[in-house]
C-alpha atoms as a PDB file:
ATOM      1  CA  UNK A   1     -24.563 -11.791   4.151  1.00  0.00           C
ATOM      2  CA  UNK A   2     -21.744 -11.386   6.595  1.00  0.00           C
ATOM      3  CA  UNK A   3     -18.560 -10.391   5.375  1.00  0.00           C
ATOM      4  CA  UNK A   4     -15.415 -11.906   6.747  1.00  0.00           C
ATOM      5  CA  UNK A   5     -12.848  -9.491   8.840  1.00  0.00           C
ATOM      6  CA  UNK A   6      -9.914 -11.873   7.790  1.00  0.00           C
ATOM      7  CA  UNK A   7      -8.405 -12.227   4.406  1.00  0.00           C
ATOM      8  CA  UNK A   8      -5.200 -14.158   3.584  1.00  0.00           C
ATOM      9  CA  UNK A   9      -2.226 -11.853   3.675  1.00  0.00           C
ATOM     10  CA  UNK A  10       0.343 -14.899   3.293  1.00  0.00           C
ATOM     11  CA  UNK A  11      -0.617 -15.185  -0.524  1.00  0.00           C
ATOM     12  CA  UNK A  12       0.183 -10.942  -1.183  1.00  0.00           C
ATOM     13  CA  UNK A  13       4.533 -11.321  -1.010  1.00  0.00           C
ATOM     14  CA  UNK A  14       6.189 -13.351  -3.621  1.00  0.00           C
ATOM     15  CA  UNK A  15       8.560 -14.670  -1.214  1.00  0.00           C
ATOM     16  CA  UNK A  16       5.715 -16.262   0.789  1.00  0.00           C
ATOM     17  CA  UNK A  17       4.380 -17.707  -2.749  1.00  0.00           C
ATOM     18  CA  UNK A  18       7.662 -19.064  -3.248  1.00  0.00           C
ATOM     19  CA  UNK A  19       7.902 -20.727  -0.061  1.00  0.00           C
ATOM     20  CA  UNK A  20       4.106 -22.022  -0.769  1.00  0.00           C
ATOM     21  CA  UNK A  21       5.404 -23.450  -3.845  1.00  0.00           C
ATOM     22  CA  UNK A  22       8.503 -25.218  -2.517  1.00  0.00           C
ATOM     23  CA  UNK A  23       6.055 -27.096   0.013  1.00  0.00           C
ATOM     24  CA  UNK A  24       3.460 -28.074  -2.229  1.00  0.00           C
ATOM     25  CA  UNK A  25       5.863 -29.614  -4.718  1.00  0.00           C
ATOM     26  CA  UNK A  26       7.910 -31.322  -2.001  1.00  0.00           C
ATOM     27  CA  UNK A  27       5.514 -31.693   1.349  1.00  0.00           C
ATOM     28  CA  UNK A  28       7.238 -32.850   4.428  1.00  0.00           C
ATOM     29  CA  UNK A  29      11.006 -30.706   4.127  1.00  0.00           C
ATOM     30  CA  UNK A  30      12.566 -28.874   6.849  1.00  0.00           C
ATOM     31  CA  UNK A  31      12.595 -25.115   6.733  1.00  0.00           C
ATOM     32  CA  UNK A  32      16.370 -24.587   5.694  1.00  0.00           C
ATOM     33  CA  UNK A  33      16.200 -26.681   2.659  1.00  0.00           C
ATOM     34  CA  UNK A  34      12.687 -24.769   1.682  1.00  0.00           C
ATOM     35  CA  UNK A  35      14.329 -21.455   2.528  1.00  0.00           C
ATOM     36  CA  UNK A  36      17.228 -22.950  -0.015  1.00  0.00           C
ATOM     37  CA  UNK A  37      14.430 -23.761  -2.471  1.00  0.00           C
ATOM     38  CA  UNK A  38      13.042 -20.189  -2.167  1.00  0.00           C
ATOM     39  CA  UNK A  39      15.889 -18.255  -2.207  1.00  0.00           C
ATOM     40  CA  UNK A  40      15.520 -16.294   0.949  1.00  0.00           C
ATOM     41  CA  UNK A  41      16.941 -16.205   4.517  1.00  0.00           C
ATOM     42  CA  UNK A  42      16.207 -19.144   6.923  1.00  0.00           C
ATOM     43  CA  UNK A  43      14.867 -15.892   9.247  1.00  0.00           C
ATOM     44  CA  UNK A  44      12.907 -14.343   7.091  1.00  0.00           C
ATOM     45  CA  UNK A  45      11.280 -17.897   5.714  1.00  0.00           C
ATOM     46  CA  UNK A  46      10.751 -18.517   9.888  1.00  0.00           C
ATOM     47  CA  UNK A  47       8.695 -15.930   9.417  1.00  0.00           C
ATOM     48  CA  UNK A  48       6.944 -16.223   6.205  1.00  0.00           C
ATOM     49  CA  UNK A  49       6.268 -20.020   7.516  1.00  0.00           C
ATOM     50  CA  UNK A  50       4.638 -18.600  10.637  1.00  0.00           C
ATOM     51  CA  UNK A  51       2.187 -16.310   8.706  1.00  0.00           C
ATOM     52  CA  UNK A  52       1.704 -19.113   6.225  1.00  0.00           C
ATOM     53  CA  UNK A  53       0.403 -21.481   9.037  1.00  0.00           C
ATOM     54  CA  UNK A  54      -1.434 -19.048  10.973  1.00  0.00           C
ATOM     55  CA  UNK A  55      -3.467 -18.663   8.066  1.00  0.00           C
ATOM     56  CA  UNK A  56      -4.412 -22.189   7.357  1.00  0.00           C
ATOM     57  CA  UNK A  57      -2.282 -22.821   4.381  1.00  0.00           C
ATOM     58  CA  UNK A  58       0.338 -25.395   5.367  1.00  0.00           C
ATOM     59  CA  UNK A  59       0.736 -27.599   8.452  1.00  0.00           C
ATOM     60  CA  UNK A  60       3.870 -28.125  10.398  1.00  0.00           C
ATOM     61  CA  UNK A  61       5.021 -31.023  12.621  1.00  0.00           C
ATOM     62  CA  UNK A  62       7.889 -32.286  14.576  1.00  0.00           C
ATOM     63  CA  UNK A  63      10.118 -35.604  13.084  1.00  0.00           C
ATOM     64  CA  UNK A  64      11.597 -37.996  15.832  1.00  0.00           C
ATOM     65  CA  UNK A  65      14.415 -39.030  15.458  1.00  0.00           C
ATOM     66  CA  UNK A  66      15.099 -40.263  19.019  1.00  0.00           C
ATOM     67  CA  UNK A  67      18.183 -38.078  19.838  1.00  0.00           C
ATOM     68  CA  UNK A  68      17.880 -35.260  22.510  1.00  0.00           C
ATOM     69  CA  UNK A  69      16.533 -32.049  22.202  1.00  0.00           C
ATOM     70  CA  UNK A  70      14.154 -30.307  19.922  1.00  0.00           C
ATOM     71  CA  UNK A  71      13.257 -32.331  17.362  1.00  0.00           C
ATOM     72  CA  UNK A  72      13.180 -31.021  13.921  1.00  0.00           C
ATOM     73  CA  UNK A  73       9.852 -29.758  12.102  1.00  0.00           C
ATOM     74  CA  UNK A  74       8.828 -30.454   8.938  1.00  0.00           C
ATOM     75  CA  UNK A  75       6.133 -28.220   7.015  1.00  0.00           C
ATOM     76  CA  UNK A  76       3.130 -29.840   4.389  1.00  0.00           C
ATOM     77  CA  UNK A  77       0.495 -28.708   2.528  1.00  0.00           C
ATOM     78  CA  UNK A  78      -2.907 -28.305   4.512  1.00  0.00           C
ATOM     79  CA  UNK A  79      -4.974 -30.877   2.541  1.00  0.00           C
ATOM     80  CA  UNK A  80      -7.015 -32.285   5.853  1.00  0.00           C
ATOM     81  CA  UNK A  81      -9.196 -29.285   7.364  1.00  0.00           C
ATOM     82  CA  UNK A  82      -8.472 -31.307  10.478  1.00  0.00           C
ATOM     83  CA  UNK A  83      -4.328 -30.721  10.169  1.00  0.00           C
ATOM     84  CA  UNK A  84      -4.768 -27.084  10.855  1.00  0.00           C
ATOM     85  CA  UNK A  85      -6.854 -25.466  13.116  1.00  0.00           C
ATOM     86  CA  UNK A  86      -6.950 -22.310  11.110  1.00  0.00           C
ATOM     87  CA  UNK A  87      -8.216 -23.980   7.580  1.00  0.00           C
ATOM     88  CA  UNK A  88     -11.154 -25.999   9.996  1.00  0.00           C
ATOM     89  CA  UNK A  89     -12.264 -22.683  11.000  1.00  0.00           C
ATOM     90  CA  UNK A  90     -12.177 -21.251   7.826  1.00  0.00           C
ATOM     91  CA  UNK A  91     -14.498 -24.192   6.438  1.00  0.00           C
ATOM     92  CA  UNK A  92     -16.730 -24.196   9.095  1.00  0.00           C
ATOM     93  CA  UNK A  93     -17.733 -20.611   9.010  1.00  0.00           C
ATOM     94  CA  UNK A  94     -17.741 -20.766   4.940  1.00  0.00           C
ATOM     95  CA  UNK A  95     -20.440 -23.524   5.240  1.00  0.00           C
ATOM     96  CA  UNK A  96     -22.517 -21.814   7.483  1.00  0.00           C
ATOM     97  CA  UNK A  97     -22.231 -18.232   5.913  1.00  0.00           C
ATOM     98  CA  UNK A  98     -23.052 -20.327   3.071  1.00  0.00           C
ATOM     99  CA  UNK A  99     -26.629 -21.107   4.264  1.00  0.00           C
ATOM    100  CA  UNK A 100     -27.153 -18.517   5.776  1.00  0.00           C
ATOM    101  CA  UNK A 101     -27.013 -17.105   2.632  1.00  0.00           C
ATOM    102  CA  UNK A 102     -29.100 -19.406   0.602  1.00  0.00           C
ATOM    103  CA  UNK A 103     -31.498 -18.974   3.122  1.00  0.00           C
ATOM    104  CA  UNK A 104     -32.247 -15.760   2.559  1.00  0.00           C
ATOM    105  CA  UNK A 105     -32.460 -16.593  -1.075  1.00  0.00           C
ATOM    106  CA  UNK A 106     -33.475 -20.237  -1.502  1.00  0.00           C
ATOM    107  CA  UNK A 107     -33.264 -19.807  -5.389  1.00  0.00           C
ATOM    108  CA  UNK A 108     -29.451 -20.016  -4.676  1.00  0.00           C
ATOM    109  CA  UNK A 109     -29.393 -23.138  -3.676  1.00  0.00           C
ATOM    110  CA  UNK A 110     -30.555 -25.003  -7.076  1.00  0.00           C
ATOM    111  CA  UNK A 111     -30.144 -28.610  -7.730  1.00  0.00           C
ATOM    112  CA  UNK A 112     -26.681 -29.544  -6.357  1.00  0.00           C
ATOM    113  CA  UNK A 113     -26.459 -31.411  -3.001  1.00  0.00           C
ATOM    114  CA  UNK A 114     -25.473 -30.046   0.245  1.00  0.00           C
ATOM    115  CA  UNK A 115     -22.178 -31.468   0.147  1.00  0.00           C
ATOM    116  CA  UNK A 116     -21.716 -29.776  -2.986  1.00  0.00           C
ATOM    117  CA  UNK A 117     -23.057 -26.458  -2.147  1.00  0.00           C
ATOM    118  CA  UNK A 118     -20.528 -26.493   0.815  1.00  0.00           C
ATOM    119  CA  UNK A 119     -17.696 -27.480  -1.265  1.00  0.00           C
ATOM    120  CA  UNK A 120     -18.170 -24.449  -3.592  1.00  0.00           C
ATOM    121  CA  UNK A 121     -18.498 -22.134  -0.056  1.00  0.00           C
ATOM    122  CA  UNK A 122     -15.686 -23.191   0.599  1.00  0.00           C
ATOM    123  CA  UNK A 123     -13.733 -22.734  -2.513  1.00  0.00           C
ATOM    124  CA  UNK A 124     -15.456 -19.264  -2.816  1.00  0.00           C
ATOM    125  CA  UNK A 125     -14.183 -17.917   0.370  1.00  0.00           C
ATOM    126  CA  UNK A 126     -10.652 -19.059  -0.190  1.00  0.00           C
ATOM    127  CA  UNK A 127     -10.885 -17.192  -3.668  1.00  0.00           C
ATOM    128  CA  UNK A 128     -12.936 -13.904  -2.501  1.00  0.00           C
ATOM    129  CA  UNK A 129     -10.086 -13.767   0.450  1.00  0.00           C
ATOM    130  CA  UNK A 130      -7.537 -14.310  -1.820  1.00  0.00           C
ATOM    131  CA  UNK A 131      -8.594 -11.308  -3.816  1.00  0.00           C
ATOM    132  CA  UNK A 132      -9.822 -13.037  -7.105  1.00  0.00           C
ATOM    133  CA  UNK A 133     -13.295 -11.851  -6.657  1.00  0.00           C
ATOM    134  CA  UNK A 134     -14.890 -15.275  -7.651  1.00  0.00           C
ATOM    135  CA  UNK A 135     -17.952 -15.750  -9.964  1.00  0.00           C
ATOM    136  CA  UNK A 136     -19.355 -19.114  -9.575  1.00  0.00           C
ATOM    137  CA  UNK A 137     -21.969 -20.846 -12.005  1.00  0.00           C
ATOM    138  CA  UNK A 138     -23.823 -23.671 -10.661  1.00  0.00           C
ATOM    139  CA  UNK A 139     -24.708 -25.018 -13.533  1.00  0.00           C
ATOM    140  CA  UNK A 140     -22.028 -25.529 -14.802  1.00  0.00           C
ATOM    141  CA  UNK A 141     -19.416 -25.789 -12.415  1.00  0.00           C
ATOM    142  CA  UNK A 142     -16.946 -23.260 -13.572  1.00  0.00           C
ATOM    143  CA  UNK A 143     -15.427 -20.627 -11.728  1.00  0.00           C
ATOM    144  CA  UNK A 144     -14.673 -17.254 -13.132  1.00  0.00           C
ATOM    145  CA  UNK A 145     -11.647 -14.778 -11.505  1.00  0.00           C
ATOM    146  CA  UNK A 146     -10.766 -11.481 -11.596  1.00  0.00           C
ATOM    147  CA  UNK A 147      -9.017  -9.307 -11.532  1.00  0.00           C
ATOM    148  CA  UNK A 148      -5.578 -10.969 -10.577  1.00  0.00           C
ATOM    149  CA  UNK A 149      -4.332  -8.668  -8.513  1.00  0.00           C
ATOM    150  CA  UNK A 150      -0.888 -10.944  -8.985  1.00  0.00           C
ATOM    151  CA  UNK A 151      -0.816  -9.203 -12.358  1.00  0.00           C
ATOM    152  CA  UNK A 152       2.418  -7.486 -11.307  1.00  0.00           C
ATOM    153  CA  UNK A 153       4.269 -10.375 -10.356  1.00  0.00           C
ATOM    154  CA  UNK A 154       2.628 -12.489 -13.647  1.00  0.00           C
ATOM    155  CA  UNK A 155       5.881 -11.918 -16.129  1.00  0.00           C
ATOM    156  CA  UNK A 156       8.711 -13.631 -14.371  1.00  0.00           C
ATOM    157  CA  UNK A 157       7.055 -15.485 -11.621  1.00  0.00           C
ATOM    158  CA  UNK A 158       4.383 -17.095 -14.179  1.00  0.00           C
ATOM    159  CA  UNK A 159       4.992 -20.804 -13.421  1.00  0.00           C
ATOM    160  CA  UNK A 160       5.134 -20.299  -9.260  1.00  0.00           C
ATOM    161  CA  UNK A 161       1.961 -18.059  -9.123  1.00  0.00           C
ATOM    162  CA  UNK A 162      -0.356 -19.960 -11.587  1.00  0.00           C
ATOM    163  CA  UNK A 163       0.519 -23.425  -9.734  1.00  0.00           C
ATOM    164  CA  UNK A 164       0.567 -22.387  -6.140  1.00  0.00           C
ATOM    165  CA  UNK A 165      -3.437 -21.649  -6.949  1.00  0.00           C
ATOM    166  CA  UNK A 166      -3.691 -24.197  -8.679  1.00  0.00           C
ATOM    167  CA  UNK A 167      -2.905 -26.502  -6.314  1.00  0.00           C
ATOM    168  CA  UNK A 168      -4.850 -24.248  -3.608  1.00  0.00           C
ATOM    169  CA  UNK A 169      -8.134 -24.723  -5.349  1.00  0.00           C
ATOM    170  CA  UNK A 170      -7.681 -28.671  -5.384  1.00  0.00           C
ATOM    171  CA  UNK A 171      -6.462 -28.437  -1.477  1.00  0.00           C
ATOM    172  CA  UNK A 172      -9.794 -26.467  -0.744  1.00  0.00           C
ATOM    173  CA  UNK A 173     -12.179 -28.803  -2.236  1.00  0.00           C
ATOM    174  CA  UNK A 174     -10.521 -31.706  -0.296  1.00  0.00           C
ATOM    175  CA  UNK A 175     -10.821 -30.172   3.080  1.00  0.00           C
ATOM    176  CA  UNK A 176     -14.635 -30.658   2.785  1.00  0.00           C
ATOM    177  CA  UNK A 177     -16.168 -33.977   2.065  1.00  0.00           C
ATOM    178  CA  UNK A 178     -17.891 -34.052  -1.072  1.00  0.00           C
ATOM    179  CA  UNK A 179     -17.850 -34.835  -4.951  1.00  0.00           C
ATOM    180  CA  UNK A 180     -16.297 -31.823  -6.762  1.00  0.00           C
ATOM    181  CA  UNK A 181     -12.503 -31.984  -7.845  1.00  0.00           C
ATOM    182  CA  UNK A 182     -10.631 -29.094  -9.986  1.00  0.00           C
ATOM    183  CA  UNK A 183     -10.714 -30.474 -13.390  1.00  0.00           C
ATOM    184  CA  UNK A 184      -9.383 -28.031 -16.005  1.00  0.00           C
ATOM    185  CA  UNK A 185      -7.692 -24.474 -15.523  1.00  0.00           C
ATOM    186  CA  UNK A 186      -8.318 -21.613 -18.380  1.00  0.00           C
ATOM    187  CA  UNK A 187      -5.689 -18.697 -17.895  1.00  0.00           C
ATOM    188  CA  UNK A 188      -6.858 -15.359 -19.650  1.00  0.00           C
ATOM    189  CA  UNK A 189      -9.856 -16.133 -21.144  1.00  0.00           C
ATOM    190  CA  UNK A 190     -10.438 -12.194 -21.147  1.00  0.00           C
ATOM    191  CA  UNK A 191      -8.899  -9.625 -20.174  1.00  0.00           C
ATOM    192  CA  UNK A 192      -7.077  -9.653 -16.472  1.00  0.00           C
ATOM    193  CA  UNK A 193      -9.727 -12.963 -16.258  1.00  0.00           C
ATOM    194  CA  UNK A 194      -8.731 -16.973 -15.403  1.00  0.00           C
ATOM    195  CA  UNK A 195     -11.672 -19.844 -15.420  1.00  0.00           C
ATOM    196  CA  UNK A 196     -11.607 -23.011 -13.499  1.00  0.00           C
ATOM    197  CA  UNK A 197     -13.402 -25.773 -14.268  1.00  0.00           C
ATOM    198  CA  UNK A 198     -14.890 -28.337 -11.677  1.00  0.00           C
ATOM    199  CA  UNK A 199     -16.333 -31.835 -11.579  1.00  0.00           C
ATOM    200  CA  UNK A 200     -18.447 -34.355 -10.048  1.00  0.00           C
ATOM    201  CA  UNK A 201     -16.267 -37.327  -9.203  1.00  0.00           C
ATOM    202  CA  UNK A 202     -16.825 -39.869 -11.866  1.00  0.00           C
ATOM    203  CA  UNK A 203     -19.061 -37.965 -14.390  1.00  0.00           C
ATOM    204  CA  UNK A 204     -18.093 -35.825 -17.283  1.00  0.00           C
ATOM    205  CA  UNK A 205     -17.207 -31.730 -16.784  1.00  0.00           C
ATOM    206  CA  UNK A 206     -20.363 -29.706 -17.385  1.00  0.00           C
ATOM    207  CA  UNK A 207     -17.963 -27.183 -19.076  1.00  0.00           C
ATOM    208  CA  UNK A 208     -17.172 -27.421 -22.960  1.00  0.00           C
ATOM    209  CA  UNK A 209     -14.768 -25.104 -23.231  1.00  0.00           C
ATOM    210  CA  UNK A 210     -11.940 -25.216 -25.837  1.00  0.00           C
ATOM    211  CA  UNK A 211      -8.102 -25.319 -24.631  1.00  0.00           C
ATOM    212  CA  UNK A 212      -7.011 -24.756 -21.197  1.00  0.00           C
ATOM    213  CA  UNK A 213      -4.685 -27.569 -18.921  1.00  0.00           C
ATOM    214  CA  UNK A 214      -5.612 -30.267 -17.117  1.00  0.00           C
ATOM    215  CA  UNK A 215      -5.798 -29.905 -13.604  1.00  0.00           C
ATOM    216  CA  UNK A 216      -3.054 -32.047 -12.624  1.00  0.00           C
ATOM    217  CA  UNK A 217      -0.609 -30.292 -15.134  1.00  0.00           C
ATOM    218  CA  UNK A 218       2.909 -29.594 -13.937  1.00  0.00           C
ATOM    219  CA  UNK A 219       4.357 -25.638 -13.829  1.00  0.00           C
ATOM    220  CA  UNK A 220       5.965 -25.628 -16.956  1.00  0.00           C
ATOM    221  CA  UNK A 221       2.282 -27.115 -18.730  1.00  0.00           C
ATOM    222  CA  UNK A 222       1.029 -24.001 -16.531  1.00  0.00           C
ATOM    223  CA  UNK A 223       3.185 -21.493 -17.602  1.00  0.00           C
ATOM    224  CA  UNK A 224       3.679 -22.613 -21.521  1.00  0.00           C
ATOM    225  CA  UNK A 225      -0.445 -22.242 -21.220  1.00  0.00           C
ATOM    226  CA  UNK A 226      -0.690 -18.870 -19.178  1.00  0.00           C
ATOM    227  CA  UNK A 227       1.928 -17.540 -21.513  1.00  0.00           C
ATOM    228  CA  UNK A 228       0.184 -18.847 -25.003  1.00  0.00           C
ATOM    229  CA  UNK A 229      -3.162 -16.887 -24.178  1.00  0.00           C
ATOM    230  CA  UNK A 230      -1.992 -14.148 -22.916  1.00  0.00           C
ATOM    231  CA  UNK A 231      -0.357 -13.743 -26.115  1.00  0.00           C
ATOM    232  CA  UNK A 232      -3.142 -14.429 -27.958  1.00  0.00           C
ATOM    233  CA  UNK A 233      -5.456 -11.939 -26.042  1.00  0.00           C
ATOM    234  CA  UNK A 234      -2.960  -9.794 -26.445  1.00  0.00           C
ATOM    235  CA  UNK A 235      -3.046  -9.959 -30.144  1.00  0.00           C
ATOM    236  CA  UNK A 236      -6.815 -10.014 -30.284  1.00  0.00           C
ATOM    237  CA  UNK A 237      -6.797  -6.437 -28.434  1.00  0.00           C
ATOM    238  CA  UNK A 238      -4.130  -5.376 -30.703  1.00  0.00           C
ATOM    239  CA  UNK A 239      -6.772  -6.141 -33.288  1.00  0.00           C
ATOM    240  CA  UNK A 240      -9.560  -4.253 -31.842  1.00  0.00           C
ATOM    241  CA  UNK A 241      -7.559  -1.374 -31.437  1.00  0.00           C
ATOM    242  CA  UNK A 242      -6.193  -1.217 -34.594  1.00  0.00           C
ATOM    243  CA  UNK A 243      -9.599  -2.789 -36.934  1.00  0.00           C
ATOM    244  CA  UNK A 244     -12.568  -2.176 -34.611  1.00  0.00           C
ATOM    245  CA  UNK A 245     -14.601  -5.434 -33.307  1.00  0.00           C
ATOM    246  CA  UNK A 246     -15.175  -6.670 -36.553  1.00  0.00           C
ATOM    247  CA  UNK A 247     -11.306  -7.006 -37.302  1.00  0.00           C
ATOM    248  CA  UNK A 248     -11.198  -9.109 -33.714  1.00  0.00           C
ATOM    249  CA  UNK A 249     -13.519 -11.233 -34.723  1.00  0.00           C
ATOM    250  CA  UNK A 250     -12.200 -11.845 -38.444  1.00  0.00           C
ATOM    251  CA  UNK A 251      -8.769 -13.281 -36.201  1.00  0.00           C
END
């Protein structure tokens, strides 16, 4: 299969997450008041902004307000593959890497419609770019990650990193017509390892799977739920280190 040349570097400083953040929460704001938001310079957020749009991820575009002069530009997330040149290329080549792929192996392509199938190109793409190293099951329409190579910023920037994908896994799947919409979110169901769970508009998730947060959750529900089982794998290892497997699975 080819292999892309291109991976997102707007997602690897937290500064650029932060400004990522600030948008999706409040689309349509002007640069100074999401630099405020941030934290950071109104020059150095130019420039985050740039890299951030370049790459697909938000949208800009200028407000009238019928005085002279340049008028002022707001930014908002890409949700519309057609808002950004960047994220339309990005789809189209997913979707045809896609089959290019399946046919090569046509046992790939199983029982799930094209629209589907192009939907979770899509989605993969944006996750194998992002550096999450995707593993997706058909069947049931889950998506394994790891390793998070945010790890490092995890501790204190919990709440910004685990919503900012979040809400880039919903964005994905809307920038290509079909069924599928992010349903559930599992944060450290092993170790250095997140699941999300899709679904077929208007049927049930395939996926059983105890605990996690709805997909709609706010950052605090994300963070409270990111923290909780981390803690709780943490204990679990603690276990196995200290009992042996059997003492894990007595917990």
């Amino acid at each position: 299969m080819p292999r892309r040349v291109r991976d997102y570097r707007g997602l690897t400083e937290m500064s650029r997450l932060r400004l990522l953040h600030a948008v999706q929460r409040r689309p349509g704001r002007l640069l100074k008041d999401l630099a405020a938001d941030a934290g950071i310079h109104i020059n150095t957020a130019r420039e985050h902004m740039r890299v951030l749009e370049d790459e697909g991820l938000v949208a800009s575009a200028p407000v009238e307000t019928g005085r002279r002069g340049r008028p002022p530009v707001v930014f908002s997330p890409v949700v519309d593959a057609e808002s950004s040149a960047e994220a339309g290329r990005r789809v189209k080549d997913a979707v045809a890497r896609g089959e290019l792929l399946r046919r090569v192996q046509p046992d790939l392509r199983g029982s799930l419609a094209a629209e589907t199938l192009h939907q979770l190109d899509t989605l993969f793409e944006h996750l194998d770019d992002v550096g999450l190293e995707p593993e997706i099951d058909q069947d049931a329409l889950a998506v394994g990650l790891r390793p998070c190579r945010y790890e490092p910023l995890i501790e204190e920037e919990r709440p910004v990193v685990c919503a900012v994908h979040a809400k880039l896994v919903r964005d994905q799947l809307q920038q290509i017509d079909g069924p599928l919409e992010l349903r559930r979110l599992h944060p450290y169901v092993g170790p250095e390892r997140c699941e999300i769970v899709l679904g077929v508009a208007g049927e049930s998730a395939r996926s059983v799977r105890d605990g996690g947060v709805d997909a709609d959750a706010d950052d605090g529900e994300l963070a409270a739920r990111a923290d909780a089982a981390m803690r709780e794998w943490e204990r679990k290892s603690s276990r196995v280190l200290l009992n042996g497997p059997e003492g894990a699975r007595e917990a």
